[in-house]
C-alpha atoms as a PDB file:
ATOM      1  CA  UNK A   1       0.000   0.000   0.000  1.00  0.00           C
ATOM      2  CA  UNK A   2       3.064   1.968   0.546  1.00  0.00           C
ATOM      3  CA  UNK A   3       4.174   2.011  -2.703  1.00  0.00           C
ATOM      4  CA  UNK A   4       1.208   0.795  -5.127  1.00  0.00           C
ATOM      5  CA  UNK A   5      -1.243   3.979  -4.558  1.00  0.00           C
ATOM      6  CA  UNK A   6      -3.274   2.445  -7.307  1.00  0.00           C
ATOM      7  CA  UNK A   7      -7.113   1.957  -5.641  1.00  0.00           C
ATOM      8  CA  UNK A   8      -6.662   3.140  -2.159  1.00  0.00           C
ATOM      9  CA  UNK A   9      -8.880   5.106  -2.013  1.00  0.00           C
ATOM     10  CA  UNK A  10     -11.848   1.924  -1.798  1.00  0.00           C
ATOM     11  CA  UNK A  11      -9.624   0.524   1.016  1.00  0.00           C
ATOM     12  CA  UNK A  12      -9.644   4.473   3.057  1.00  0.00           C
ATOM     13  CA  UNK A  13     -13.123   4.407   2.459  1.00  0.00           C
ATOM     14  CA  UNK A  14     -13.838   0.834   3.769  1.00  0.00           C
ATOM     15  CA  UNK A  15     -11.828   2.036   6.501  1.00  0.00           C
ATOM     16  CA  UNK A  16     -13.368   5.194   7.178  1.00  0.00           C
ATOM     17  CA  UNK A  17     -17.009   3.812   6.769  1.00  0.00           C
ATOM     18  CA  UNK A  18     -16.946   2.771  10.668  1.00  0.00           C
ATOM     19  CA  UNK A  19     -16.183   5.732  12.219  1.00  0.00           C
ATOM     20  CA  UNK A  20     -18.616   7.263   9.359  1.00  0.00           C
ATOM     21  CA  UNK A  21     -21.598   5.008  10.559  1.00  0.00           C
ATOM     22  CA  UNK A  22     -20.817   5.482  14.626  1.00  0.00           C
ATOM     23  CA  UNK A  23     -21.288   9.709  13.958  1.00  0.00           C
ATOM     24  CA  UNK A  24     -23.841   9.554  11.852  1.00  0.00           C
ATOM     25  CA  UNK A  25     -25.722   6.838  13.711  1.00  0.00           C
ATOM     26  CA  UNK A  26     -25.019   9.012  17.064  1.00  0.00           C
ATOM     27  CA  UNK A  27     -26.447  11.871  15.537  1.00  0.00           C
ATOM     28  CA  UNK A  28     -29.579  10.181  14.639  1.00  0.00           C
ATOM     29  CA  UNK A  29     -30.006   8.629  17.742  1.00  0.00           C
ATOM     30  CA  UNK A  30     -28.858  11.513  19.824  1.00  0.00           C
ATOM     31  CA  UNK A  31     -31.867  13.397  18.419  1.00  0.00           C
ATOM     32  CA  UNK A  32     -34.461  10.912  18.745  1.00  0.00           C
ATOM     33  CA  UNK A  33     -33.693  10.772  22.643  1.00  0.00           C
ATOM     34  CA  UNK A  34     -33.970  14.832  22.824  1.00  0.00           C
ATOM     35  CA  UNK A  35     -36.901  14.675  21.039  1.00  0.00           C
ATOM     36  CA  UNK A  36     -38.565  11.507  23.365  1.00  0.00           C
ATOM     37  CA  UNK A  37     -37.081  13.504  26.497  1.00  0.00           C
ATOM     38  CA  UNK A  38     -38.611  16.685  25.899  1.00  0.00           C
ATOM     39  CA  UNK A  39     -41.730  15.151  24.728  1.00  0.00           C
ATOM     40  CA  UNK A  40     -41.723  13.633  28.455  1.00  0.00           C
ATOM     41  CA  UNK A  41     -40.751  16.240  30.479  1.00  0.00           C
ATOM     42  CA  UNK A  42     -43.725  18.360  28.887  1.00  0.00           C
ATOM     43  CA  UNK A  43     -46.009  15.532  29.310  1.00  0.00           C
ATOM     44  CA  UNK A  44     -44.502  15.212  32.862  1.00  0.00           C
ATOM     45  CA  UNK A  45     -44.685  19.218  33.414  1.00  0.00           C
ATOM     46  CA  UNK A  46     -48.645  19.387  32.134  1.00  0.00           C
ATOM     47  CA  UNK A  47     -49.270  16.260  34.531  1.00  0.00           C
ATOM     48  CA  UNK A  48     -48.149  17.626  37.673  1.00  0.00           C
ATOM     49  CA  UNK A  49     -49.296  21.194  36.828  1.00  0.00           C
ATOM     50  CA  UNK A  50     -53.022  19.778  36.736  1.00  0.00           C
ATOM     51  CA  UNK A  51     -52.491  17.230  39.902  1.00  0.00           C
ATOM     52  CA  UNK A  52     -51.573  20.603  41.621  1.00  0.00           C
ATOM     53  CA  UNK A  53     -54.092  22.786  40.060  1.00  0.00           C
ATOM     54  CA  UNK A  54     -56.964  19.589  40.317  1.00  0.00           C
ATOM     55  CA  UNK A  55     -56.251  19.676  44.278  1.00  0.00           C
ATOM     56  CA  UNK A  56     -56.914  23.718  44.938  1.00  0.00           C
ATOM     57  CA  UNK A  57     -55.989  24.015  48.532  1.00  0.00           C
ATOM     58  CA  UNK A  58     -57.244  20.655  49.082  1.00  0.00           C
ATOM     59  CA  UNK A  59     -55.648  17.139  49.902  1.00  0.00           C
ATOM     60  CA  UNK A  60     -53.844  15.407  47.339  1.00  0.00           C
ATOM     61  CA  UNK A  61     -55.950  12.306  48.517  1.00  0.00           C
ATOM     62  CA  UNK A  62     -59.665  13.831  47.319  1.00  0.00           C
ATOM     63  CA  UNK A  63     -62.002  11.391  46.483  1.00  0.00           C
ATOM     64  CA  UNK A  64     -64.643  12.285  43.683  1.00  0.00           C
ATOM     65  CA  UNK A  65     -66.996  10.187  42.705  1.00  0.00           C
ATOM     66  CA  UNK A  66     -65.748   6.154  42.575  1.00  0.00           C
ATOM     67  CA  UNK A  67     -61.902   8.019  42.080  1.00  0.00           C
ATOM     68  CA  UNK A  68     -59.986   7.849  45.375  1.00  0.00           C
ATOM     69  CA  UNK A  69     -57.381   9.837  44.377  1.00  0.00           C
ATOM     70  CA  UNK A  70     -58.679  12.117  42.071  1.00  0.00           C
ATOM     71  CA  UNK A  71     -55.648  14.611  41.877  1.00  0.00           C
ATOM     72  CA  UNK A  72     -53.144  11.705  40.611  1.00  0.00           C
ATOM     73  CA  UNK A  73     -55.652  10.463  38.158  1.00  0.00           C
ATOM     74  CA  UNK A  74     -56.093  13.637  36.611  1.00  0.00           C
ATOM     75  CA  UNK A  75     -52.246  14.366  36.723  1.00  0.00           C
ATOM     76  CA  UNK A  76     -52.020  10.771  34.625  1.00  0.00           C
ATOM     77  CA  UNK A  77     -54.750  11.580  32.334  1.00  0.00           C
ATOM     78  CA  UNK A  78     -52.580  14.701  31.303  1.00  0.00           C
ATOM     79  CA  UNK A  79     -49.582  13.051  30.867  1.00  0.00           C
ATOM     80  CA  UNK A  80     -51.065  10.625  28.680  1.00  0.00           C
ATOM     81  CA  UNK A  81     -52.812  13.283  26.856  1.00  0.00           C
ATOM     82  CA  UNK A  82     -49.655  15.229  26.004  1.00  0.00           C
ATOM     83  CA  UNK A  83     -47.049  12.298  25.344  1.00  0.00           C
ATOM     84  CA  UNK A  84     -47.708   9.951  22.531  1.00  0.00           C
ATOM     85  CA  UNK A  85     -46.266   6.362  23.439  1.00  0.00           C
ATOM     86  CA  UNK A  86     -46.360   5.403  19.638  1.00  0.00           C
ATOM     87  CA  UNK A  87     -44.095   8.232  18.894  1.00  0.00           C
ATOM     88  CA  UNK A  88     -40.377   6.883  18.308  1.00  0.00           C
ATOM     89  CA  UNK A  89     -40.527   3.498  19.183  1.00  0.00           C
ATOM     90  CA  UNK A  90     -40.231   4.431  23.058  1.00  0.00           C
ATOM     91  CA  UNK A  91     -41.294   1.248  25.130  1.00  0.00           C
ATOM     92  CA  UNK A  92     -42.366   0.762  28.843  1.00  0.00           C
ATOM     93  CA  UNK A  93     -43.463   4.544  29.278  1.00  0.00           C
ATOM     94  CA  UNK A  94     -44.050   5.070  33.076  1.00  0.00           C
ATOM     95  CA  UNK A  95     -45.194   7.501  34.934  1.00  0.00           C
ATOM     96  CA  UNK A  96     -45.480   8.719  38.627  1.00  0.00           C
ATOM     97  CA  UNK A  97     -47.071  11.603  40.461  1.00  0.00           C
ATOM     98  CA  UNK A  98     -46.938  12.013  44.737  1.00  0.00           C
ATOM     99  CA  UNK A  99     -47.620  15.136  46.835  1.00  0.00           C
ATOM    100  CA  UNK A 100     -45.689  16.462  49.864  1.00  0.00           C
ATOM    101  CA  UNK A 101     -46.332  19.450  52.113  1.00  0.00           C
ATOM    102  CA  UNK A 102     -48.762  20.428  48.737  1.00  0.00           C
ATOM    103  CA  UNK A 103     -46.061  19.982  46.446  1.00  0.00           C
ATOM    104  CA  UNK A 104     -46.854  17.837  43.244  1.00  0.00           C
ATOM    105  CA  UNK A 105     -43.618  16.014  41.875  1.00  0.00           C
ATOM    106  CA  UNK A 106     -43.501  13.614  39.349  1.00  0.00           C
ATOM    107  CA  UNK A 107     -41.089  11.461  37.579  1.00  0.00           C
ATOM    108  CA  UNK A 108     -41.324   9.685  33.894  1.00  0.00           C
ATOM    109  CA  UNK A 109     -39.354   7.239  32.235  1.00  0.00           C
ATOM    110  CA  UNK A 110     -39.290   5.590  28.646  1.00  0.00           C
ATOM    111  CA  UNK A 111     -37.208   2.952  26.893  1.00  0.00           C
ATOM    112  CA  UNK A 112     -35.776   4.671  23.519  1.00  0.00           C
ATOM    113  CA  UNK A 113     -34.742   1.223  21.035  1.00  0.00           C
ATOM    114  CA  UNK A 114     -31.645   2.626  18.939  1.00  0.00           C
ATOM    115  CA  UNK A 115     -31.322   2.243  15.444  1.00  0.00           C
ATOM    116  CA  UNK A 116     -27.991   2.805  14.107  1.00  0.00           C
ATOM    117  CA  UNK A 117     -25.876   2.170  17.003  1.00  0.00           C
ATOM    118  CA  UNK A 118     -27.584  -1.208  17.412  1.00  0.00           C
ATOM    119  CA  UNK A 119     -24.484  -2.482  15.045  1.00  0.00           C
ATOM    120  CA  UNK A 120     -22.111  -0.803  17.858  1.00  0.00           C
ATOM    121  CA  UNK A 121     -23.793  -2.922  21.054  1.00  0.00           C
ATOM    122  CA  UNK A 122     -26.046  -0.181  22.173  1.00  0.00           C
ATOM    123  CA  UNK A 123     -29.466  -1.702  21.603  1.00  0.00           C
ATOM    124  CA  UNK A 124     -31.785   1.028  24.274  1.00  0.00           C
ATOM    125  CA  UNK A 125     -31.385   3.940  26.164  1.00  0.00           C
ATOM    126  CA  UNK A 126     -33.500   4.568  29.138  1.00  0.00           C
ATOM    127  CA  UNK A 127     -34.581   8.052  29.554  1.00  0.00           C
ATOM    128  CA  UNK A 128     -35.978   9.891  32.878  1.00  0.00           C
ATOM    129  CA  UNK A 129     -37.469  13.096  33.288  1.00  0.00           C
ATOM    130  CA  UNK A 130     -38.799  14.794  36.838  1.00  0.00           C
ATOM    131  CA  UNK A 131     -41.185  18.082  37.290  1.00  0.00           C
ATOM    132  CA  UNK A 132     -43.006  19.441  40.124  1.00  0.00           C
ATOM    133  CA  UNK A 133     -45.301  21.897  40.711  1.00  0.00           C
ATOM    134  CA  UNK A 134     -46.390  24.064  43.462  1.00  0.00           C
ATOM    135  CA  UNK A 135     -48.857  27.112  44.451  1.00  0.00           C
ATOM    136  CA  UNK A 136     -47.052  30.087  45.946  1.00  0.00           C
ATOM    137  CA  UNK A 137     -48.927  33.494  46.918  1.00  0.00           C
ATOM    138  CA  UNK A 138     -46.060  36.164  46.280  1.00  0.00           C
ATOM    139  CA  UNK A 139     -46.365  39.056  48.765  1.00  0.00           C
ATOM    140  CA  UNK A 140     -48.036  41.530  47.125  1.00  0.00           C
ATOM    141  CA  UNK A 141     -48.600  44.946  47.777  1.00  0.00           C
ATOM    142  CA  UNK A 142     -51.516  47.225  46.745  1.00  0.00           C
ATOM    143  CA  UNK A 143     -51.084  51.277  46.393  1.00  0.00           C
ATOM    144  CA  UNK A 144     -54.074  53.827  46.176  1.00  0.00           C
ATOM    145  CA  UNK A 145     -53.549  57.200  44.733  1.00  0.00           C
ATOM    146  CA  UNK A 146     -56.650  58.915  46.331  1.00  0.00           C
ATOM    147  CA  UNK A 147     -58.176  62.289  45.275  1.00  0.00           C
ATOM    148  CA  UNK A 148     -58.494  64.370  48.233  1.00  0.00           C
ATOM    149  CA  UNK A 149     -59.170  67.665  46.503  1.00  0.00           C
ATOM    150  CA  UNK A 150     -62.017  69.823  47.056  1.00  0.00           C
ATOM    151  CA  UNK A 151     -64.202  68.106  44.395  1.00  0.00           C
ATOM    152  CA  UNK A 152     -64.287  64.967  46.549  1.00  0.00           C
ATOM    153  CA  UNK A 153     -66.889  66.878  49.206  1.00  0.00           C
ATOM    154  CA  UNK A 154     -69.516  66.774  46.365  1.00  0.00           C
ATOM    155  CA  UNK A 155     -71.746  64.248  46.117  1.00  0.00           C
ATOM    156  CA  UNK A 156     -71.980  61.097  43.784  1.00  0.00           C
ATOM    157  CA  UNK A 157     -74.087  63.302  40.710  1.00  0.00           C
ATOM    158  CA  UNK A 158     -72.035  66.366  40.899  1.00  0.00           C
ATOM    159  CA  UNK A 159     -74.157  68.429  43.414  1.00  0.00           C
ATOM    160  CA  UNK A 160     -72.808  70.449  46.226  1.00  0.00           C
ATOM    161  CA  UNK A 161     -75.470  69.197  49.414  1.00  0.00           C
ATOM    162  CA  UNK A 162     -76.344  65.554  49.437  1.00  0.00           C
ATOM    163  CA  UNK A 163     -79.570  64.045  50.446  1.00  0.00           C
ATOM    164  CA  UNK A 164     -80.004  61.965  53.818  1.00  0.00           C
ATOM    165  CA  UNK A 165     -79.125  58.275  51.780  1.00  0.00           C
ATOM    166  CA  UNK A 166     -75.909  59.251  49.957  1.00  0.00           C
ATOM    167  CA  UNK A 167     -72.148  60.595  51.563  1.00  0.00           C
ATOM    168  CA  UNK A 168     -70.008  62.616  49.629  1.00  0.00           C
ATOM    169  CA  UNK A 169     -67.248  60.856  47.301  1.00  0.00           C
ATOM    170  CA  UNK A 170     -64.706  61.135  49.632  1.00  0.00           C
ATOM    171  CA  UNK A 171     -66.958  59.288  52.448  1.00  0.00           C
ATOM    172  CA  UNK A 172     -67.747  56.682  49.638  1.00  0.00           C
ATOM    173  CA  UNK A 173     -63.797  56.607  49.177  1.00  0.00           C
ATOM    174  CA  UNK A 174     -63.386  55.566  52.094  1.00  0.00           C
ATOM    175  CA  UNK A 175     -66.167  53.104  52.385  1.00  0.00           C
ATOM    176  CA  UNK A 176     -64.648  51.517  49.399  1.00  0.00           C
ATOM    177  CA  UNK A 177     -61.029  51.123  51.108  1.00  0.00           C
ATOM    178  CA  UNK A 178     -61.823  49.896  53.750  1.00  0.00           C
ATOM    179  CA  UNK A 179     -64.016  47.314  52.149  1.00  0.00           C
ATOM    180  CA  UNK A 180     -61.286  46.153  49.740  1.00  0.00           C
ATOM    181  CA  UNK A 181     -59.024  45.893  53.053  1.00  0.00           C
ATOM    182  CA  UNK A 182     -61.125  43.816  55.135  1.00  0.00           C
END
């Protein structure tokens, strides 16, 4: 081969079809698992969102109807409405969804059959996903910019003396404030 460079080039490319197949079979692969991951952790993510949202300030174990547990069957119903198991040849799709201290966390898992890399020993690829969702009330604060001008003394239709069964807009102001406080 050294010195006969007659036809080499089949025996490079025999040689260089190996390494060839691995990257592109890799590639192929590779994207097929990013595709069946994210397709779980959205399934996963919309699952635990409605457990979460399904049990309100509730308990996570509700019973409704003949359902038990009606929070974790509605977080499994979403899953399985947002991930397709036919998609990609993924296999034993499973899914799990507890509550602690209210809480929701889930995990998912799928078996992803390769393709390519078969030929290189890798025959699956087991993928896992987890999510969790929670309620929090931020700490919110409220401002009022009130009108205390002269106009406020009128009353509700614009006149200057108000009747025995109406206040001023000011007094009405107030009611109102103190209302939304309480």
């Amino acid at each position: 081969l050294a010195r006969d460079t007659r036809a080499n080039t089949l025996a490079l490319m025999t040689m260089a079809l190996i390494p060839l197949a691995g990257m592109v079979g890799g590639g192929i692969d590779i994207s097929r698992m990013y595709i069946v991951k994210t397709r779980l952790q959205h399934a996963c993510d919309a699952g635990a969102l409605a457990g979460r949202k399904t049990m309100g300030g509730g308990t996570w174990a509700q019973q409704v109807g003949s359902d038990p547990n009606f929070p974790e069957t509605t977080a499994k119903r979403y899953f399985d409405a947002n991930y397709n198991k036919a998609a990609y040849g993924a296999t034993s799709v499973s899914k799990t969804f507890s509550e602690s201290a209210g809480k929701v966390s889930g995990t998912a898992q799928a078996v992803l059959p390769m393709t390519i890399m078969r030929i290189f020993g890798k025959t699956t690829e087991t993928l896992s996903v987890t999510c969790d969702a929670e309620m929090r009330l931020p700490n919110t604060d409220v401002m009022f910019v009130l009108d205390t001008t002269g106009s406020m003394n009128y009353c509700p239709n614009g006149n200057t003396s108000c009747n025995g069964n109406t206040s001023s807009r000011i007094g009405q102001l107030r009611i109102a404030v103190k209302c939304f406080y309480q």
